[in-house]
PDB file of N, CA and C in Angstrom:
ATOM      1  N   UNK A   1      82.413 100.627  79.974  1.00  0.00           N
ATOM      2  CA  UNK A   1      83.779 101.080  79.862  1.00  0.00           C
ATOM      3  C   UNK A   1      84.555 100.538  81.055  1.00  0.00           C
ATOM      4  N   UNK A   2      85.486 100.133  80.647  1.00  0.00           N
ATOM      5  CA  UNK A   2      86.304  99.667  81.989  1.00  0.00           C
ATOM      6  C   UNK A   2      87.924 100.398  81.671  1.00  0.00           C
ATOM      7  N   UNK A   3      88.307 100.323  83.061  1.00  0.00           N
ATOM      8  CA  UNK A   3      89.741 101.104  83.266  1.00  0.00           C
ATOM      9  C   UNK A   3      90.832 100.021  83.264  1.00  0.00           C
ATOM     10  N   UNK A   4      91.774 100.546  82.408  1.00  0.00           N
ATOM     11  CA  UNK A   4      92.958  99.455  82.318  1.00  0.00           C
ATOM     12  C   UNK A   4      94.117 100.398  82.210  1.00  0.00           C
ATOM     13  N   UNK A   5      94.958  99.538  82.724  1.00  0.00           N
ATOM     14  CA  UNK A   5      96.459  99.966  82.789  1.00  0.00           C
ATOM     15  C   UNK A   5      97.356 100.194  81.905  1.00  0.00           C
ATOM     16  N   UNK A   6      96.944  98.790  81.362  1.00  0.00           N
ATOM     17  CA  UNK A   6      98.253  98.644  80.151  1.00  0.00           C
ATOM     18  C   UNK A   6      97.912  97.680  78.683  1.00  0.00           C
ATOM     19  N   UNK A   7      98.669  97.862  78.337  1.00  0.00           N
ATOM     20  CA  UNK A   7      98.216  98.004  76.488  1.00  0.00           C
ATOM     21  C   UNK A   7      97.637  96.652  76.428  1.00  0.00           C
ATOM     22  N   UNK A   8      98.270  95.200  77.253  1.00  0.00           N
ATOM     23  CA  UNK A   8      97.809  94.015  76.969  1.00  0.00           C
ATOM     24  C   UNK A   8      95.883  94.130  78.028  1.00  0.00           C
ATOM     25  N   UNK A   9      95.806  94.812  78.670  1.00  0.00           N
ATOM     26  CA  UNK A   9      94.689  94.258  79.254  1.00  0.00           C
ATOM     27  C   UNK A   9      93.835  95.408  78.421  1.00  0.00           C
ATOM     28  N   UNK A  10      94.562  96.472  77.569  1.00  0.00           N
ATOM     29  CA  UNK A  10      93.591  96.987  76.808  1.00  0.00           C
ATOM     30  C   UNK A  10      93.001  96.182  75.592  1.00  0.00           C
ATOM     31  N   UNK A  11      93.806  95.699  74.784  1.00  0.00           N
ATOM     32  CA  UNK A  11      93.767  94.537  73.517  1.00  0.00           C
ATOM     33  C   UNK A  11      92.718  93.571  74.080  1.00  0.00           C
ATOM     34  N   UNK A  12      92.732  93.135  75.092  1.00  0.00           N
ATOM     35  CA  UNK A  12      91.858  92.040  75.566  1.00  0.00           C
ATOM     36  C   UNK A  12      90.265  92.266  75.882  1.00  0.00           C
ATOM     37  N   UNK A  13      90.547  93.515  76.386  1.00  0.00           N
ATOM     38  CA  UNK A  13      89.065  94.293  76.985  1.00  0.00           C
ATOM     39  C   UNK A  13      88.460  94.595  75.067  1.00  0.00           C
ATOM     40  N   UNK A  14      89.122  94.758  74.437  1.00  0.00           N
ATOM     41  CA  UNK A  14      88.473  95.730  72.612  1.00  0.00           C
ATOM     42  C   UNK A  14      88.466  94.266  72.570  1.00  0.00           C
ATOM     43  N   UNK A  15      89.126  93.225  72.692  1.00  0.00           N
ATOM     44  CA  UNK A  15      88.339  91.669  71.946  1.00  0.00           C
ATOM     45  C   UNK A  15      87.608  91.327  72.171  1.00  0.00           C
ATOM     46  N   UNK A  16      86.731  91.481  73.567  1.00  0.00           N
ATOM     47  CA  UNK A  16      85.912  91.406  74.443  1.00  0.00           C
ATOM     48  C   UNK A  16      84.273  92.355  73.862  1.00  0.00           C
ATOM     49  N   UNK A  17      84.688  93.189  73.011  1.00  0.00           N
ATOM     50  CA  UNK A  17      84.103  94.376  72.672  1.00  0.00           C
ATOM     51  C   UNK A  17      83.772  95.694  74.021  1.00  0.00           C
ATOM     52  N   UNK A  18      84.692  95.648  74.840  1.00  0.00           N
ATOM     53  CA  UNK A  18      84.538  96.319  75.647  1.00  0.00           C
ATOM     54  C   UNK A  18      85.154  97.938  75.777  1.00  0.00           C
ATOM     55  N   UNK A  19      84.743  98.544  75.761  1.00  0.00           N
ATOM     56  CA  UNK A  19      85.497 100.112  75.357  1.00  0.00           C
ATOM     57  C   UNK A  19      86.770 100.509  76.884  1.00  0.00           C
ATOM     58  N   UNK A  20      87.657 100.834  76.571  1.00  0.00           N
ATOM     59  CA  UNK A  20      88.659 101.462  78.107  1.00  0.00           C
ATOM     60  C   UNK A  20      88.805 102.518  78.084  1.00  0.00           C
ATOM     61  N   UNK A  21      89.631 102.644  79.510  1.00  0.00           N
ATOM     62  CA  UNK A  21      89.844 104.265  79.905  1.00  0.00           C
ATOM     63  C   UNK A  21      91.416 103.617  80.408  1.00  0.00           C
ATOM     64  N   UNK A  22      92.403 104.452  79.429  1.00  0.00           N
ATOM     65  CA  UNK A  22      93.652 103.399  80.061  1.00  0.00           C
ATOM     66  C   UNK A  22      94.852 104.930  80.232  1.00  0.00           C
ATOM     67  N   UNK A  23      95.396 104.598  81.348  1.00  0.00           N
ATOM     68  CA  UNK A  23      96.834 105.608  81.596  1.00  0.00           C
ATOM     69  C   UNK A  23      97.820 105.567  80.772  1.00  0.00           C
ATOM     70  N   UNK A  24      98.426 106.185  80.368  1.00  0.00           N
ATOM     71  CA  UNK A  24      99.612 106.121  79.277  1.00  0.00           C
ATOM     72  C   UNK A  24     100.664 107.331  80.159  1.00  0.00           C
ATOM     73  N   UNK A  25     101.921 106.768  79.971  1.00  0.00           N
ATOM     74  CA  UNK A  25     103.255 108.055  80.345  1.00  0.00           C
ATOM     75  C   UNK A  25     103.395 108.879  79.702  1.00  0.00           C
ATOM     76  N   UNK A  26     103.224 108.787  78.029  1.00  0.00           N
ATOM     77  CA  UNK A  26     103.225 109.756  77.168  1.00  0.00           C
ATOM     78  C   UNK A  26     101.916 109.768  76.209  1.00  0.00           C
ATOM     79  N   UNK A  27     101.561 110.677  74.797  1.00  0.00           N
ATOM     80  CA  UNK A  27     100.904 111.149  73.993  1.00  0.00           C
ATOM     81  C   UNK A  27     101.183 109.996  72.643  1.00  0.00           C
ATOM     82  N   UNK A  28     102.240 109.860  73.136  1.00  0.00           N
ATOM     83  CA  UNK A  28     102.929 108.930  71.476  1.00  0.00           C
ATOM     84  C   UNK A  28     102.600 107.266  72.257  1.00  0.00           C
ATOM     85  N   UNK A  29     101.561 107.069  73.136  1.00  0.00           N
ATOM     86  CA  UNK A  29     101.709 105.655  73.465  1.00  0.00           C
ATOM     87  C   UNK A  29     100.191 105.652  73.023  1.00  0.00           C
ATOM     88  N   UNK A  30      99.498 106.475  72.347  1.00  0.00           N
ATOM     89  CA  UNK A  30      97.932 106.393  71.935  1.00  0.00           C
ATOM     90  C   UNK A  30      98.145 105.297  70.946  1.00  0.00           C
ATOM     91  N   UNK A  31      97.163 104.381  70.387  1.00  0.00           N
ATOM     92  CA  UNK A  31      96.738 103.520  69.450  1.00  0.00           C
ATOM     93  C   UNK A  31      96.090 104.254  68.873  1.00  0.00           C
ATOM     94  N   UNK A  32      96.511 104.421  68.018  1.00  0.00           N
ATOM     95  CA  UNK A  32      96.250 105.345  66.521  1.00  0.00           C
ATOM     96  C   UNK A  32      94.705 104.334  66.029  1.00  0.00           C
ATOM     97  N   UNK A  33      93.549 104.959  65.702  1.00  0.00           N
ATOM     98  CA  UNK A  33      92.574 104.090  65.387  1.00  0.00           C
ATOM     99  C   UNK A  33      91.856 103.678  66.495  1.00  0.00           C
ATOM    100  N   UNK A  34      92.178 103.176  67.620  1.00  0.00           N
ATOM    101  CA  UNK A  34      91.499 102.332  68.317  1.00  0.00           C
ATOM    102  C   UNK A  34      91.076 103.570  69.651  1.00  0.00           C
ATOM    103  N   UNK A  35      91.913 104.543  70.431  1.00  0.00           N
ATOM    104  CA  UNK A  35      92.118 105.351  71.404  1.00  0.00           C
ATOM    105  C   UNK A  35      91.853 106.727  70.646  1.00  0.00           C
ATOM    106  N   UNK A  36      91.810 107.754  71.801  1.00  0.00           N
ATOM    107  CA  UNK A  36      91.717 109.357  71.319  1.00  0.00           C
ATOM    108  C   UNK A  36      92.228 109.835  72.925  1.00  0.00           C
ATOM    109  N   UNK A  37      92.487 110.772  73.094  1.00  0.00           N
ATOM    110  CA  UNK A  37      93.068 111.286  74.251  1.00  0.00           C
ATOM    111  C   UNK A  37      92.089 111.896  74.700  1.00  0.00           C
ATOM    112  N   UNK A  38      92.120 112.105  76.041  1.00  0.00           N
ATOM    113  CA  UNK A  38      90.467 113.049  77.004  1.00  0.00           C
ATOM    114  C   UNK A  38      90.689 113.720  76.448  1.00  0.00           C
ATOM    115  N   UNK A  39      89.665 114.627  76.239  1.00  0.00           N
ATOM    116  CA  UNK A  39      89.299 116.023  75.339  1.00  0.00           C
ATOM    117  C   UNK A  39      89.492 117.076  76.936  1.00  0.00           C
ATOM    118  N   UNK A  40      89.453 116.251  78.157  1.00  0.00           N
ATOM    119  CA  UNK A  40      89.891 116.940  79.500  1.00  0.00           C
ATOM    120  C   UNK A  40      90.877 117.025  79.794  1.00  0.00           C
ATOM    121  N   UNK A  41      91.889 116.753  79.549  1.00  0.00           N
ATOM    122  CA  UNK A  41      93.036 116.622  79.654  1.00  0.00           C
ATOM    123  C   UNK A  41      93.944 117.387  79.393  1.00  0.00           C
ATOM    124  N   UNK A  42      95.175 118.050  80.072  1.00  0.00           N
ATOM    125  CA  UNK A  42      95.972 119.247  80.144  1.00  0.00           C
ATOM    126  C   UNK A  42      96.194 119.003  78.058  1.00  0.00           C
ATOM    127  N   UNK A  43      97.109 117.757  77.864  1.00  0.00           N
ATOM    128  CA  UNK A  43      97.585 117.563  76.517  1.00  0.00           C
ATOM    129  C   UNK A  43      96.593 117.621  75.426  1.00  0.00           C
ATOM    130  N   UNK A  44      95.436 117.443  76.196  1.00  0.00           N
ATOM    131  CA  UNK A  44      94.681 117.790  74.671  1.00  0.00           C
ATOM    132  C   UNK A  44      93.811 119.085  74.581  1.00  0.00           C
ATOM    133  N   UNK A  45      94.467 120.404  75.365  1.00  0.00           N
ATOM    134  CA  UNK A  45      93.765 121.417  75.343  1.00  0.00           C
ATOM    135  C   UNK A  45      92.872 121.602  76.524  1.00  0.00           C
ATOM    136  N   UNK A  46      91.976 120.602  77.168  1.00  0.00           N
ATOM    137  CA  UNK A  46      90.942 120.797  77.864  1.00  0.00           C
ATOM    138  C   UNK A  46      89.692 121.553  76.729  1.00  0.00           C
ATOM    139  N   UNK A  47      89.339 120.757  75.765  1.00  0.00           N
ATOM    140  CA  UNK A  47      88.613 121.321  75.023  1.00  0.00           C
ATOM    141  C   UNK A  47      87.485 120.670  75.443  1.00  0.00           C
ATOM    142  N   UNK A  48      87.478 120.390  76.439  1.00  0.00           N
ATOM    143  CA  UNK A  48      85.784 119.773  77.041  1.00  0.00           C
ATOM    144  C   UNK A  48      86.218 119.659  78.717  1.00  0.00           C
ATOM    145  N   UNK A  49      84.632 119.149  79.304  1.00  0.00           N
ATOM    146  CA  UNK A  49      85.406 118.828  80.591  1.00  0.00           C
ATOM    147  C   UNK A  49      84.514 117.358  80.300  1.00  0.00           C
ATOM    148  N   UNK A  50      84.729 116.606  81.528  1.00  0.00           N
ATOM    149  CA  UNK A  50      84.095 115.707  81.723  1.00  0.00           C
ATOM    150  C   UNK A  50      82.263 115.616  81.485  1.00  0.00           C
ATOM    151  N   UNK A  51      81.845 116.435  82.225  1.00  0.00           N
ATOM    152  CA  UNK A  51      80.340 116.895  81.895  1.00  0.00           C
ATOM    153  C   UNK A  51      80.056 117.136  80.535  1.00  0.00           C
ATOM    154  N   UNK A  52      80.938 117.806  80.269  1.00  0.00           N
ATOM    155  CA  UNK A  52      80.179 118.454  78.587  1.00  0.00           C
ATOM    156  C   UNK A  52      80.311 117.243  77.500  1.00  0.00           C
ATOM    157  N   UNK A  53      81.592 116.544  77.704  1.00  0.00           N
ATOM    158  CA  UNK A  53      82.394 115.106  76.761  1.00  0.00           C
ATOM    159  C   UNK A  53      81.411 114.146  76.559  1.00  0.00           C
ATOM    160  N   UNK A  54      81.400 113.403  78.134  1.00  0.00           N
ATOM    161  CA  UNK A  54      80.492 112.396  78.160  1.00  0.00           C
ATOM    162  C   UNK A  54      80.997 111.360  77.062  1.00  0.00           C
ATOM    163  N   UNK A  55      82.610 110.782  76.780  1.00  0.00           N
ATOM    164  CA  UNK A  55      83.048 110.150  76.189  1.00  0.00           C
ATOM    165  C   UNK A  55      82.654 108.751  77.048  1.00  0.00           C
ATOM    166  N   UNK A  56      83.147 108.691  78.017  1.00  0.00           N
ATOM    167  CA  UNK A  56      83.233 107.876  79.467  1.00  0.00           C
ATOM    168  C   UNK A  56      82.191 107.420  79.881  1.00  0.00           C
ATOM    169  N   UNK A  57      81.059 107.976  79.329  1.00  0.00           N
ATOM    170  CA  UNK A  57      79.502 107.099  79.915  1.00  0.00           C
ATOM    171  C   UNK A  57      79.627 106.133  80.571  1.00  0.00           C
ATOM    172  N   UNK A  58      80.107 104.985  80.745  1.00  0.00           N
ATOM    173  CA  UNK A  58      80.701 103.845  81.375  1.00  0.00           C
ATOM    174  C   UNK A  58      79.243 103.088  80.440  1.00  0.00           C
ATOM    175  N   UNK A  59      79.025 101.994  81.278  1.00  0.00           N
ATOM    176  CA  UNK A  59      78.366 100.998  80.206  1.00  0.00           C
ATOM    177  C   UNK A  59      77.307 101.659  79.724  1.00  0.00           C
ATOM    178  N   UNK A  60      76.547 102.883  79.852  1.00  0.00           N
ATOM    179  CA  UNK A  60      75.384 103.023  79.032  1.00  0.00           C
ATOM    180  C   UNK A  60      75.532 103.559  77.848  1.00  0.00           C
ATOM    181  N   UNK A  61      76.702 103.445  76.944  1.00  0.00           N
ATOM    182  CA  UNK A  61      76.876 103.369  75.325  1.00  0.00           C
ATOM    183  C   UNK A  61      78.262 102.167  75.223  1.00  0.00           C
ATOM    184  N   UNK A  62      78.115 101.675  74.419  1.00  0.00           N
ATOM    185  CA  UNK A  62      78.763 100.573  73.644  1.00  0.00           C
ATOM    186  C   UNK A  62      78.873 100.474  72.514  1.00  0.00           C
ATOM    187  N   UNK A  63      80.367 101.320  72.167  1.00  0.00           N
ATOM    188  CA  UNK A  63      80.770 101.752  70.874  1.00  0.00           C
ATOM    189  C   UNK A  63      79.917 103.091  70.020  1.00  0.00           C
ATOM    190  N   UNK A  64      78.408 102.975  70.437  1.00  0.00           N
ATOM    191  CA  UNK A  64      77.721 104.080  69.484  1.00  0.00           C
ATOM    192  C   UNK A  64      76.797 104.790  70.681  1.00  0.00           C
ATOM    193  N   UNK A  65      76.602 106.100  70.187  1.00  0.00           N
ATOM    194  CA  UNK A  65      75.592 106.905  71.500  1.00  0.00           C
ATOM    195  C   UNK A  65      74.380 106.866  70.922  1.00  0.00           C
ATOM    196  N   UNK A  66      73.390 107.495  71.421  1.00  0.00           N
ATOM    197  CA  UNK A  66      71.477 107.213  70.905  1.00  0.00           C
ATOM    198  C   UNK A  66      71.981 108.070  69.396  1.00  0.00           C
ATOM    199  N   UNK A  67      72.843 109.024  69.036  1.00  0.00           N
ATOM    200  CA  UNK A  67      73.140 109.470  67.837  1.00  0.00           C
ATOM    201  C   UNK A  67      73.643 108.722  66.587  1.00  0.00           C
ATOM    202  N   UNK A  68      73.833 107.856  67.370  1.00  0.00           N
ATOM    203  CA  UNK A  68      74.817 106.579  66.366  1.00  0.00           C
ATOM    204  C   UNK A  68      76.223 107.140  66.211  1.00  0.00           C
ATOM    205  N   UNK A  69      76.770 107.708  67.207  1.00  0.00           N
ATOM    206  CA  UNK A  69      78.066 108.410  66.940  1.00  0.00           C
ATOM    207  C   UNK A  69      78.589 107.398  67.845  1.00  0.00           C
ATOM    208  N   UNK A  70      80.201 107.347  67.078  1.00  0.00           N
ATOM    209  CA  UNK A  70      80.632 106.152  67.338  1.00  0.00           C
ATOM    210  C   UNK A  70      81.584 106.853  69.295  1.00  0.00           C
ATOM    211  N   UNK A  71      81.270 106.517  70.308  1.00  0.00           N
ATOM    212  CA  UNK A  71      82.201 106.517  71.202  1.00  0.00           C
ATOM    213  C   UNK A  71      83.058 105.413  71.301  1.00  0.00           C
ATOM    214  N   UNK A  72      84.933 106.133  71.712  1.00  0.00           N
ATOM    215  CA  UNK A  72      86.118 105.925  71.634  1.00  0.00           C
ATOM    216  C   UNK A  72      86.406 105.375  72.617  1.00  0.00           C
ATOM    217  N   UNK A  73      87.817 104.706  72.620  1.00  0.00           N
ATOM    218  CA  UNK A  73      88.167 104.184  73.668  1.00  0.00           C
ATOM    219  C   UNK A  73      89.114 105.453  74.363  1.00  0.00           C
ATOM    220  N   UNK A  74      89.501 106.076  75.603  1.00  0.00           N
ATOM    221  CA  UNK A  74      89.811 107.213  75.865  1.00  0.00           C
ATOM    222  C   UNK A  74      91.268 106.831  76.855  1.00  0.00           C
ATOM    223  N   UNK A  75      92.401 107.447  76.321  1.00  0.00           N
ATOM    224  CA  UNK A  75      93.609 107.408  76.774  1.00  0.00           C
ATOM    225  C   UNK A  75      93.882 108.825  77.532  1.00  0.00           C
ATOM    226  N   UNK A  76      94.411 108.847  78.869  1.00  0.00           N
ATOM    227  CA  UNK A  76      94.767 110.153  79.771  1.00  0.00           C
ATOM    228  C   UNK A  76      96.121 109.772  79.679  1.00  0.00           C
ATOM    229  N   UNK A  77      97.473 110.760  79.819  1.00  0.00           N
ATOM    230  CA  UNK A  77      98.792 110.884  80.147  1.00  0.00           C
ATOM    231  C   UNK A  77      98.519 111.102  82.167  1.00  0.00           C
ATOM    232  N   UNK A  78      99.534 110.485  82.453  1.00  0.00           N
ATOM    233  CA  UNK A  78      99.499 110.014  83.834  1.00  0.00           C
ATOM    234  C   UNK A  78      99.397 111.287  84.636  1.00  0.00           C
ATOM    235  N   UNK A  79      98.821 112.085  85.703  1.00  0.00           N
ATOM    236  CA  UNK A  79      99.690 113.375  86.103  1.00  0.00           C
ATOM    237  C   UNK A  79      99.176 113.499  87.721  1.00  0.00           C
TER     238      UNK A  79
END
């Protein structure tokens, strides 16, 4: 997983097949399909924390976990 800023170095990193962790100003700047918002995160409830999520693994899943569940690319609002 790598951290990116902005939407073009996100597009480049998913061509790459590489999963991100990218900042956004708002909720409505998610890529519908491609992103999901932290499940830690004030806007999405805090319905997980980091520990429990484990969206973010960083490189030890790539796209799928030992479940075959597909992990997301993960968008935070700036704060």
């Amino acid at each position: 997983m790598k951290s990116v800023e902005t939407i073009e170095q996100a597009f480049k990193s998913w061509a790459q097949g590489v999963r991100t962790f990218r900042t956004i100003d708002n909720v409505n700047q998610i890529v519908k399909g491609q992103e999901i918002l932290c499940p830690a995160s004030k806007e999405a409830g805090r319905v997980k924390t980091c520990a429990t999520c484990q969206l973010c693994s960083g490189s030890k899943y790539n796209k799928t976990n030992s479940k075959g569940v597909i992990k997301n690319n993960v968008a935070i609002v700036l704060h």
